[in-house]
Protein backbone atom coordinates (compact mmCIF):
# COMPACT_ATOMS: atom_id res chain seq x y z
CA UNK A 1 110.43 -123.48 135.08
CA UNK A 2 111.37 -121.45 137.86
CA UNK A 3 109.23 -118.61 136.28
CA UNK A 4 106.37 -120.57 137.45
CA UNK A 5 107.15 -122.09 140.47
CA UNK A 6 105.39 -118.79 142.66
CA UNK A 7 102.37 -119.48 140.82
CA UNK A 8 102.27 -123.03 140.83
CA UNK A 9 102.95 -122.61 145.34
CA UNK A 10 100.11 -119.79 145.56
CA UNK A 11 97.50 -122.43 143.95
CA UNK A 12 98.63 -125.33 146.51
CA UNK A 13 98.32 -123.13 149.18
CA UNK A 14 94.43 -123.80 150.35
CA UNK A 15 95.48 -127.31 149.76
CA UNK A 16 96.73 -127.34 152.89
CA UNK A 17 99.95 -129.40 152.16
CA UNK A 18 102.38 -130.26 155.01
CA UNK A 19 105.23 -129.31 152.31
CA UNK A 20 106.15 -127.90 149.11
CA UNK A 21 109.04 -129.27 147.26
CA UNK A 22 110.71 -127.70 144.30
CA UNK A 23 112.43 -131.09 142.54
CA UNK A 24 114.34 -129.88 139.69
CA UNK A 25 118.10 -129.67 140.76
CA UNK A 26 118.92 -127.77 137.77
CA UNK A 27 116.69 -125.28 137.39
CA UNK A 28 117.94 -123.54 140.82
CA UNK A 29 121.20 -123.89 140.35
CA UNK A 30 121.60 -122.46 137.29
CA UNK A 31 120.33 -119.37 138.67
CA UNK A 32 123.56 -118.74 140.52
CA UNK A 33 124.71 -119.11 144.52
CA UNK A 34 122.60 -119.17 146.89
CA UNK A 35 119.36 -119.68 145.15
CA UNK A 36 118.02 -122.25 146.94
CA UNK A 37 117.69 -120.11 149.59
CA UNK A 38 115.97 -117.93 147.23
CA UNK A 39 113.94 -119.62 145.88
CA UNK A 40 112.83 -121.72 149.33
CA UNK A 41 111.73 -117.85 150.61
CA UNK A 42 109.89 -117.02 147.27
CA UNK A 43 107.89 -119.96 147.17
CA UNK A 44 106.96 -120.10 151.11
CA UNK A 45 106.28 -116.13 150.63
CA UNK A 46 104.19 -117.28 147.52
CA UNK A 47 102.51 -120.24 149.48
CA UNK A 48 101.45 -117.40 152.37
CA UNK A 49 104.40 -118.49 154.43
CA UNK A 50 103.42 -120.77 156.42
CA UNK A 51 104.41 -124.30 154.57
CA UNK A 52 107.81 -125.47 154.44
CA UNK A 53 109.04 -125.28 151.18
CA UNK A 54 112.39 -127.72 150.39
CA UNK A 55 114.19 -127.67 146.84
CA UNK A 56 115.96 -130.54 145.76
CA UNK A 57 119.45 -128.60 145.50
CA UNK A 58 118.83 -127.33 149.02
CA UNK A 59 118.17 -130.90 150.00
CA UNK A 60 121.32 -132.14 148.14
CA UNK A 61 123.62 -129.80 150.20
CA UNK A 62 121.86 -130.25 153.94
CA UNK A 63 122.19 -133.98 152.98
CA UNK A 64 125.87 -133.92 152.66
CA UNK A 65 126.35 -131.42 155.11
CA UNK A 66 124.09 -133.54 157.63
CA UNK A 67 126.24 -136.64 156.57
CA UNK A 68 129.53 -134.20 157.91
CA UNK A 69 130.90 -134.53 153.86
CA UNK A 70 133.17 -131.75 152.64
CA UNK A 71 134.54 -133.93 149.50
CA UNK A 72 131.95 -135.41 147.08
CA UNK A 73 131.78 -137.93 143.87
CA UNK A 74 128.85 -137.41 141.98
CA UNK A 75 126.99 -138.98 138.61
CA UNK A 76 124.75 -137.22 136.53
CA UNK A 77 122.38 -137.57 133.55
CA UNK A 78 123.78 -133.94 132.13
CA UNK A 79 125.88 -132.93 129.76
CA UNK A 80 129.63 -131.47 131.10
CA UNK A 81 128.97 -127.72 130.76
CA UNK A 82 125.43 -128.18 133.13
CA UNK A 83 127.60 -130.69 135.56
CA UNK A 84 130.12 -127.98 135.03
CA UNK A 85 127.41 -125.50 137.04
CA UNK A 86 126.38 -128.39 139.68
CA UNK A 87 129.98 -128.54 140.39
CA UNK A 88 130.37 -124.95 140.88
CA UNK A 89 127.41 -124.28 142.82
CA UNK A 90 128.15 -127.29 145.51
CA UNK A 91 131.85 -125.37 145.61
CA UNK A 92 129.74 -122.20 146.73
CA UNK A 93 128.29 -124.17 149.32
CA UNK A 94 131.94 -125.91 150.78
CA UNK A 95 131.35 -128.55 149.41
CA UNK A 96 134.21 -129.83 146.78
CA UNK A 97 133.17 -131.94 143.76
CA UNK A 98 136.40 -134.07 143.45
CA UNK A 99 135.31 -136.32 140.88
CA UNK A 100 132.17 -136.43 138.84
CA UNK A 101 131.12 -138.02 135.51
CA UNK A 102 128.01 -136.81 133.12
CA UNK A 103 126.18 -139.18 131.41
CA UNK A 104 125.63 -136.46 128.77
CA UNK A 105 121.76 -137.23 127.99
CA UNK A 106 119.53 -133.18 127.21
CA UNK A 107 116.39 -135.24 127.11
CA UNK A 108 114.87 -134.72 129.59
CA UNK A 109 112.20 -137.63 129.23
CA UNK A 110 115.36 -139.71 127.97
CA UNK A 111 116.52 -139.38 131.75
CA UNK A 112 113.50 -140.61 133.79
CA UNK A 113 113.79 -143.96 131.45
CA UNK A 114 116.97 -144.82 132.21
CA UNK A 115 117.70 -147.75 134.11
CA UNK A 116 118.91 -147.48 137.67
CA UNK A 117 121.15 -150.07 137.47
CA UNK A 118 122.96 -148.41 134.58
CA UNK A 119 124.58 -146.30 137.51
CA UNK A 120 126.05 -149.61 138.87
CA UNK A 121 127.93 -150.07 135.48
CA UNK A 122 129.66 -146.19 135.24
CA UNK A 123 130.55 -146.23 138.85
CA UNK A 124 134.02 -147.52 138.79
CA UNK A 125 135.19 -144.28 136.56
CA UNK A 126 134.83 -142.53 139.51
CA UNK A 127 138.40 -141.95 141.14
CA UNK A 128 136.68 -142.14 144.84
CA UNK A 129 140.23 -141.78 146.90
CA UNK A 130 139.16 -138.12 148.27
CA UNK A 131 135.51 -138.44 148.43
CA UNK A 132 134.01 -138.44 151.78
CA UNK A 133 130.13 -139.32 149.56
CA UNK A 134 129.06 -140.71 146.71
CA UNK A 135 125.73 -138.88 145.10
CA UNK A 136 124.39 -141.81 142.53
CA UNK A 137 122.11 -139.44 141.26
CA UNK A 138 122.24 -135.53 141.06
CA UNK A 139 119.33 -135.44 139.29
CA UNK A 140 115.67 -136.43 140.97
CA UNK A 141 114.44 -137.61 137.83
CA UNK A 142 117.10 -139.93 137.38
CA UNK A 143 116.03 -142.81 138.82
CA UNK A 144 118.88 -144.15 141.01
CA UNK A 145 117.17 -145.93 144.49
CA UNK A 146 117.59 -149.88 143.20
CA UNK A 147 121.14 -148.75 142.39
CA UNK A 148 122.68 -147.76 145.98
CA UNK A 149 122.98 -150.82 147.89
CA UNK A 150 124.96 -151.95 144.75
CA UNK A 151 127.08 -149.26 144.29
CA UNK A 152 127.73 -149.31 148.04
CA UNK A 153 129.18 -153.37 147.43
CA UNK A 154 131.34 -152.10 144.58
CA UNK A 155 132.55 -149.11 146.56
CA UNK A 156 132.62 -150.01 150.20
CA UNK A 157 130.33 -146.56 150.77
CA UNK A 158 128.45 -147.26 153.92
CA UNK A 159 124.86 -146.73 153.97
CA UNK A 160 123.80 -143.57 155.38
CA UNK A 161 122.51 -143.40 159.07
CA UNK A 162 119.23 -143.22 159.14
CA UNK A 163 117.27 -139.76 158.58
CA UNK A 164 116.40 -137.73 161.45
CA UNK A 165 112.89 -135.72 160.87
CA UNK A 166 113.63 -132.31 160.18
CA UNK A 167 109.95 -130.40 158.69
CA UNK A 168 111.48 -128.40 156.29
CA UNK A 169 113.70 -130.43 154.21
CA UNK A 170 113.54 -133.80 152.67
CA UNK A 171 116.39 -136.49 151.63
CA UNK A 172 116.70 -134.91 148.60
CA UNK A 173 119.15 -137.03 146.04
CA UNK A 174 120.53 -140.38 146.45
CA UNK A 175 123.80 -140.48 148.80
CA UNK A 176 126.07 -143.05 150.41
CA UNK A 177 128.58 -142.02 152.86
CA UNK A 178 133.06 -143.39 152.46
């Protein structure tokens, strides 16, 4: 995937678009620390450098960083090992994974059917005493959004303050703030 992302930003460039966005979590973080950044700079290099370019793992990290979260819970559609790497690669960042569970799905299509409210039901295996956030979803195709304001009842997670615009980055994955 990330073989063809240059290609795929170099086409949308006469498009004229007001941002690129790289949404497969996964795919960049595999590819070791730091590769958001990497890959952000490729693709707005590729794009003739003058579009913002955001990647959902970038995203994920200035989210919790924005929300001032050092200690995370997260749930995700992967198996362990690839939660395993998520985990790691948020570490890289400071930011400390201190419980997580993996709904241990490898389809890929078998992901963006699940049902958001399925998120609602894993939830309480979460040991949440540490964590400072709750990501529902660390995957974008996961769907998660009608999930949060339930999992914020079961939890007592405050909603997150509103967005401030920043060009360059979107809200990435879903979060909600201890």
């Amino acid at each position: 995937m990330n073989a063809h992302g240059e290609q795929c930003a170099a086409e949308l460039a006469d498009a004229e678009c007001d941002v690129l966005a790289y949404a497969c979590l996964v795919a960049v973080m595999v590819s070791g620390p730091g590769a958001h950044q990497r890959a952000e700079s490729t693709l707005r290099t590729a794009a003739g450098g003058a579009t913002p370019v955001v990647t959902s793992a970038g995203a994920l990290i200035d989210g919790i960083h924005a929300l001032g979260a050092e200690r995370i819970a997260m749930i995700t559609p992967y198996a362990p090992p690839l939660t395993a790497k998520v985990v790691d690669y948020l570490a890289d960042a400071g930011i400390e994974v201190v419980d997580s569970l993996s709904r241990n799905i490898t389809d890929n299509c078998a992901v963006g059917r699940l049902d958001a409210c399925d998120l609602v039901d894993v939830v309480d295996r979460l040991d949440l005493r540490r964590a400072e956030a709750l990501v529902v979803s660390a995957c974008v195709q996961m769907p998660s959004l009608d999930a949060i304001p339930v999992a914020q009842a079961l939890t007592g997670c405050r909603p997150c303050p509103p967005p401030r615009p920043r060009p360059a980055r979107c809200s990435g994955p879903s979060i909600s703030i201890r």
